[in-house]
N, C-alpha and C. Protein backbone atom coordinates (compact mmCIF):
# COMPACT_ATOMS: atom_id res chain seq x y z
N UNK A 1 7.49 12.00 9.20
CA UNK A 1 6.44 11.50 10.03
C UNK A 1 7.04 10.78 11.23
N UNK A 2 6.43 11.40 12.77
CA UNK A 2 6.70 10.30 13.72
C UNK A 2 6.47 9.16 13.69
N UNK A 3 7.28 7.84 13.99
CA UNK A 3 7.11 6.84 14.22
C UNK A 3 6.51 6.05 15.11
N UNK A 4 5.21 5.99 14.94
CA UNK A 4 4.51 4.91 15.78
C UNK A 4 4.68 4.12 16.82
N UNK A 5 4.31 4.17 17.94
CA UNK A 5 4.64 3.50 19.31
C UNK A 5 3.77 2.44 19.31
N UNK A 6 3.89 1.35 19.40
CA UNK A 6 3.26 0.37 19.93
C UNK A 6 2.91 -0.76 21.09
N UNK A 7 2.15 -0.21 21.97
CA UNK A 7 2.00 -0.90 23.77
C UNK A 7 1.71 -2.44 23.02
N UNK A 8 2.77 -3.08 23.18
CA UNK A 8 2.71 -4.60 22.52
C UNK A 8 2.38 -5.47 24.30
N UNK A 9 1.81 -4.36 25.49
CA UNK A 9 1.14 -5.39 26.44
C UNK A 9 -0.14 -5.36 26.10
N UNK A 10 -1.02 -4.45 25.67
CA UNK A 10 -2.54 -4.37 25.80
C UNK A 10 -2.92 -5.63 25.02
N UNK A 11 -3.83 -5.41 25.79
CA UNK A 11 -5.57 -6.65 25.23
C UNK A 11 -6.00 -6.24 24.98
N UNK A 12 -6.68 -6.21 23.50
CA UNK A 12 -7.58 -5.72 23.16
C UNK A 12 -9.12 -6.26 23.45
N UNK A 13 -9.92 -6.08 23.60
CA UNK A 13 -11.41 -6.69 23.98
C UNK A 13 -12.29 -6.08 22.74
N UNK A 14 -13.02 -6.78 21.37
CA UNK A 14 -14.10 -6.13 21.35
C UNK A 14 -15.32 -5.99 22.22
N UNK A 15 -16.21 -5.44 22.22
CA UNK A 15 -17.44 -5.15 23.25
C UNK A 15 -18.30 -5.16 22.28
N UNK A 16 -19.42 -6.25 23.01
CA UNK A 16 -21.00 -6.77 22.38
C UNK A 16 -21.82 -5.78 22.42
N UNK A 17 -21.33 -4.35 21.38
CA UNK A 17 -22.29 -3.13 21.42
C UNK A 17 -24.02 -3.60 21.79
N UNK A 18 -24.41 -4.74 21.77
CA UNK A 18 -25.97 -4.70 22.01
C UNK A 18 -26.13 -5.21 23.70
N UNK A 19 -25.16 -5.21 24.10
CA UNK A 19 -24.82 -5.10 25.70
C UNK A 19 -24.18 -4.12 26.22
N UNK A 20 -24.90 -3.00 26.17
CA UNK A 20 -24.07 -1.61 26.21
C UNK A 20 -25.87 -1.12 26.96
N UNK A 21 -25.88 -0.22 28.04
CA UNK A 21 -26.81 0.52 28.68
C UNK A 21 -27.02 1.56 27.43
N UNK A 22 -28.39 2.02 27.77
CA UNK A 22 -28.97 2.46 26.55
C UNK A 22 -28.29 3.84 26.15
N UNK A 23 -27.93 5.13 27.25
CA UNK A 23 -26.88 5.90 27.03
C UNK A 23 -26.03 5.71 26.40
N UNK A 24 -24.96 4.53 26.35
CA UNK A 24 -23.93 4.36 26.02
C UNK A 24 -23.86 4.12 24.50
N UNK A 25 -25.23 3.31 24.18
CA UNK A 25 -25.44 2.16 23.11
C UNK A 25 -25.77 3.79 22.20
N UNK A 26 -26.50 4.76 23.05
CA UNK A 26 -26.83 5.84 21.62
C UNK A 26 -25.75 6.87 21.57
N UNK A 27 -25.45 6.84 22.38
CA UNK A 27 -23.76 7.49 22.39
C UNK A 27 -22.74 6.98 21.34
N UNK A 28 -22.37 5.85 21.06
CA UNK A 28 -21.88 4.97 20.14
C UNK A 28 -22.58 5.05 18.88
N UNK A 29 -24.03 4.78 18.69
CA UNK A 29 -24.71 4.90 17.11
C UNK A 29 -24.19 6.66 16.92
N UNK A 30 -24.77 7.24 17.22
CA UNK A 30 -24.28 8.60 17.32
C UNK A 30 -22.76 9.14 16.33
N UNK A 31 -21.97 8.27 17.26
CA UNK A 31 -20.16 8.07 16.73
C UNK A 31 -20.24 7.44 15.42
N UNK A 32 -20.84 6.64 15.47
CA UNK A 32 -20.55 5.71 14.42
C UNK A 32 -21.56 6.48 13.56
N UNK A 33 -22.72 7.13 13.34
CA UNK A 33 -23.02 8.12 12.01
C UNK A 33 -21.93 8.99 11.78
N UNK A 34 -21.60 9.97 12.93
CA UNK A 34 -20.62 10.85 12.38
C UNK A 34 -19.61 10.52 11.68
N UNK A 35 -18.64 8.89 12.01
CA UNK A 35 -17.74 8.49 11.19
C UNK A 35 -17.96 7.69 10.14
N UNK A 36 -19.42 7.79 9.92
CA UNK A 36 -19.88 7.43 8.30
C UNK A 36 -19.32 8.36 7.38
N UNK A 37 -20.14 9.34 8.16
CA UNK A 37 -20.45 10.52 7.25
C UNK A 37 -18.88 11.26 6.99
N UNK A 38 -17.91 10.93 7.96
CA UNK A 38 -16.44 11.29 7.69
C UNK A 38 -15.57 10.32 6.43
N UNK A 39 -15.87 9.07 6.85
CA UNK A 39 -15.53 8.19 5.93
C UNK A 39 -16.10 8.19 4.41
N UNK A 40 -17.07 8.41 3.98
CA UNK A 40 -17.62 9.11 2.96
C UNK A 40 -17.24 10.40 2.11
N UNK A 41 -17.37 11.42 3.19
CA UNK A 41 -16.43 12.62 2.90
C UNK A 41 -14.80 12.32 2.51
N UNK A 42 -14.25 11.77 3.34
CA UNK A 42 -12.57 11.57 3.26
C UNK A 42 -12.64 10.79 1.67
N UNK A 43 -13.32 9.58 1.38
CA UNK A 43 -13.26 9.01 0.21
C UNK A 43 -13.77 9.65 -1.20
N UNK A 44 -14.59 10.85 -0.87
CA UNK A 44 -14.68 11.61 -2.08
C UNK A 44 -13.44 12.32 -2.26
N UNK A 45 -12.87 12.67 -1.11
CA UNK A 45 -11.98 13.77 -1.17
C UNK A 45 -10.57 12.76 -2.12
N UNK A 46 -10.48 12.05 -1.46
CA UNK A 46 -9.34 11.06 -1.77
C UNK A 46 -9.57 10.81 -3.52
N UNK A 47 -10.34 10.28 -3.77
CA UNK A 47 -10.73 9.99 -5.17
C UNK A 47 -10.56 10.93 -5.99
N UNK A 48 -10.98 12.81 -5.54
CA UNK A 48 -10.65 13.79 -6.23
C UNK A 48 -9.05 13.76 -6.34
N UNK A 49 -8.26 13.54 -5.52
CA UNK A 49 -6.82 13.99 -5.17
C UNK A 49 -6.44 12.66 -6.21
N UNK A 50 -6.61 11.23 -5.87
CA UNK A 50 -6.01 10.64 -7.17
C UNK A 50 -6.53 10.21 -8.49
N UNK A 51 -7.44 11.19 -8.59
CA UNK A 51 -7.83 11.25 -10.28
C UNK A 51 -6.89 12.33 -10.18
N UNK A 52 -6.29 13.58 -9.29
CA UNK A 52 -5.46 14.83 -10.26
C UNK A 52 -4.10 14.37 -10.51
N UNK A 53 -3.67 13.15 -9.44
CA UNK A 53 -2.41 12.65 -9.77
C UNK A 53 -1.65 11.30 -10.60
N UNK A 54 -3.18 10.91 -11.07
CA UNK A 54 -3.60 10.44 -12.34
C UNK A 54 -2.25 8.96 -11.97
N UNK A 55 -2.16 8.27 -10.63
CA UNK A 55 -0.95 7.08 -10.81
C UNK A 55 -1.02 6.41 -11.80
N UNK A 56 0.40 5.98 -12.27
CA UNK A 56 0.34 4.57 -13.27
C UNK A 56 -0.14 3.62 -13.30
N UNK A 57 -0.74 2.44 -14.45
CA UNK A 57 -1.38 1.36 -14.05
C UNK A 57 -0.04 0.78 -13.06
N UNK A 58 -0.95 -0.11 -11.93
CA UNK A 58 0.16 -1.10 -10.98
C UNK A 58 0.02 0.14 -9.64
N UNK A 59 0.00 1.17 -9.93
CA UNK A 59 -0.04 2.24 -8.79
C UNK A 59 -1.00 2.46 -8.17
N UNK A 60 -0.89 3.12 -6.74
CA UNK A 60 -2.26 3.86 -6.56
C UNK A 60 -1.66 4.67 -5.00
N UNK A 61 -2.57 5.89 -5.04
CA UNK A 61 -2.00 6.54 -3.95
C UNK A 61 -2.83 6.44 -2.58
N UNK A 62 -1.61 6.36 -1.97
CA UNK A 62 -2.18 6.61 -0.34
C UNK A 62 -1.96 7.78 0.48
N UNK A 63 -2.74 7.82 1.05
CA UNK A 63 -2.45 9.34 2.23
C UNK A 63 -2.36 9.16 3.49
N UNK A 64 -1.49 10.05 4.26
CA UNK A 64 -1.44 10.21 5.56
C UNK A 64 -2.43 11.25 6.50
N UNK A 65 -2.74 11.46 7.59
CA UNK A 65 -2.85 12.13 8.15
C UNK A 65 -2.73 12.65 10.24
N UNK A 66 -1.55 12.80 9.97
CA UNK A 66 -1.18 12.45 11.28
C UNK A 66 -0.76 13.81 11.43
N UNK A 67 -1.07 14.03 12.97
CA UNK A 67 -1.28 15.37 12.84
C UNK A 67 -1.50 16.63 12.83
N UNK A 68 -2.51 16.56 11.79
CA UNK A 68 -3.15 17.38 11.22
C UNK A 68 -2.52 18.08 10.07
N UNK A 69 -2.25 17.04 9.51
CA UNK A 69 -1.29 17.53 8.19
C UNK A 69 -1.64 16.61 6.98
N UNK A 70 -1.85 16.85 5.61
CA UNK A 70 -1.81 16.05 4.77
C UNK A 70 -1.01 15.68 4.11
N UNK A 71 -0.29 14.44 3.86
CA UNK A 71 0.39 13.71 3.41
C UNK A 71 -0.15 12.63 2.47
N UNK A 72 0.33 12.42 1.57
CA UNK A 72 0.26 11.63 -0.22
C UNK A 72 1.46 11.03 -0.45
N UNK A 73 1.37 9.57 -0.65
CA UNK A 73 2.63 8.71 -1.69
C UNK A 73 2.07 7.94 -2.90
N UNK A 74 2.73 8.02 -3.58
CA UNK A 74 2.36 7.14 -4.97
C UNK A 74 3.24 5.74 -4.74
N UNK A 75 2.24 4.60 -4.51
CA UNK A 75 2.91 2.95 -4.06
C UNK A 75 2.30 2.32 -4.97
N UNK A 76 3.13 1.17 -4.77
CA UNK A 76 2.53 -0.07 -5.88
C UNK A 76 1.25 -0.75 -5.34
N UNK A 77 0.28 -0.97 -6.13
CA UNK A 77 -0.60 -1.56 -5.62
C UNK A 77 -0.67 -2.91 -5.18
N UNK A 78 -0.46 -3.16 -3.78
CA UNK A 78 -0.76 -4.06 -3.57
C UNK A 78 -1.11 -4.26 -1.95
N UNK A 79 -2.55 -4.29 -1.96
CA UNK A 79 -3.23 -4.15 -1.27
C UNK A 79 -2.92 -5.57 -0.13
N UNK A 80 -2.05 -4.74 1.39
CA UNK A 80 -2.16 -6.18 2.23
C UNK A 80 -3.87 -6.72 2.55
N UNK A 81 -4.18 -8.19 2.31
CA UNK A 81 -5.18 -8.26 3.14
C UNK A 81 -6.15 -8.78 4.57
N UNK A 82 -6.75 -8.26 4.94
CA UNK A 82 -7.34 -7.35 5.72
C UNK A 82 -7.40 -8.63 7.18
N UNK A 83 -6.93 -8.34 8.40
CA UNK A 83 -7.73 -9.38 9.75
C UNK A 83 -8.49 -9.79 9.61
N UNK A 84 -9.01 -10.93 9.79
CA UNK A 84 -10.23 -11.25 10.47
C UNK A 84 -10.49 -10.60 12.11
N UNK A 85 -11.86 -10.22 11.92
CA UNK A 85 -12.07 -9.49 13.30
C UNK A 85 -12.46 -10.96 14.46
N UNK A 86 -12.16 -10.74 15.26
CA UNK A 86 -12.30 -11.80 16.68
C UNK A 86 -13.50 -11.67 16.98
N UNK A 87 -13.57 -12.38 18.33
CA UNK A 87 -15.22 -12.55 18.60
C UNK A 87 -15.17 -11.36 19.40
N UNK A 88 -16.38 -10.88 20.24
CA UNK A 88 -16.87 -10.01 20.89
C UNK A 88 -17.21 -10.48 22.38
N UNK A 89 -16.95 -9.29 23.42
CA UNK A 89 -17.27 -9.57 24.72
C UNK A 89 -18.36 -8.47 25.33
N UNK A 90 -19.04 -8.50 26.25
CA UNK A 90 -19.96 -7.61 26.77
C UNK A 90 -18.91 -6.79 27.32
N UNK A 91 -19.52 -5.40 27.67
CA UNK A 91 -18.93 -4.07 28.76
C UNK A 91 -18.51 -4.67 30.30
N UNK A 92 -19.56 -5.75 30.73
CA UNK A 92 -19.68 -5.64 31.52
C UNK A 92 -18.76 -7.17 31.83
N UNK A 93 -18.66 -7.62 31.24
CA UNK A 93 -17.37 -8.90 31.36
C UNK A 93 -16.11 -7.82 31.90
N UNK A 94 -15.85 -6.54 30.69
CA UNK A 94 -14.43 -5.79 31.04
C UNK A 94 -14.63 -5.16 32.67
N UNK A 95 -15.43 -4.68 32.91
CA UNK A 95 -16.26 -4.15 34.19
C UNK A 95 -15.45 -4.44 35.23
N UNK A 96 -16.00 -5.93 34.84
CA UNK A 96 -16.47 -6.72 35.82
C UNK A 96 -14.72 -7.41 36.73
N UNK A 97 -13.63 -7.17 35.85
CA UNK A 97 -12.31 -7.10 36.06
C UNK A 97 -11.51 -6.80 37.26
């Protein structure tokens, strides 16, 4: 697997999706069903793949997909945990730049 590049200048900004023009705002719900409905799919799929590889207790598998290739490791479980997400800015604060 290639190794990951990381632009360690960017800013990230979240954006106050309910300050989004109405195009944009259904453009986005839109995205965000389809990557329900992907995220759903991918997690059945995943669940089939490690019930067949049945990990040890302490284990559990993860997958790659970078790509367009599937990739599987069997790791120890231990789940890093997760950011806290930051606050949020309007579109039009970044815009407005």
């Amino acid at each position: 697997m290639a190794k990951r590049t990381i632009n360690k200048d960017a800013v990230w900004n979240t954006i106050n999706t309910e300050t989004l023009p109405t195009s944009i705002k259904d453009a986005y719900a839109g995205y965000k069903d389809a990557y329900r409905d992907m995220k759903e799919a991918r997690e059945q799929f995943e669940a089939i793949i490690t019930k067949a590889i049945a990990p040890a207790a302490g284990k559990r598998v993860i997958f790659g997909y970078n790509f367009g290739k599937l990739s599987v490791a069997v790791v120890d479980d231990d789940k890093p945990a997760s950011k806290p997400a930051a606050g949020s800015v309007s579109l039009s604060a970044l815009v407005m730049r």
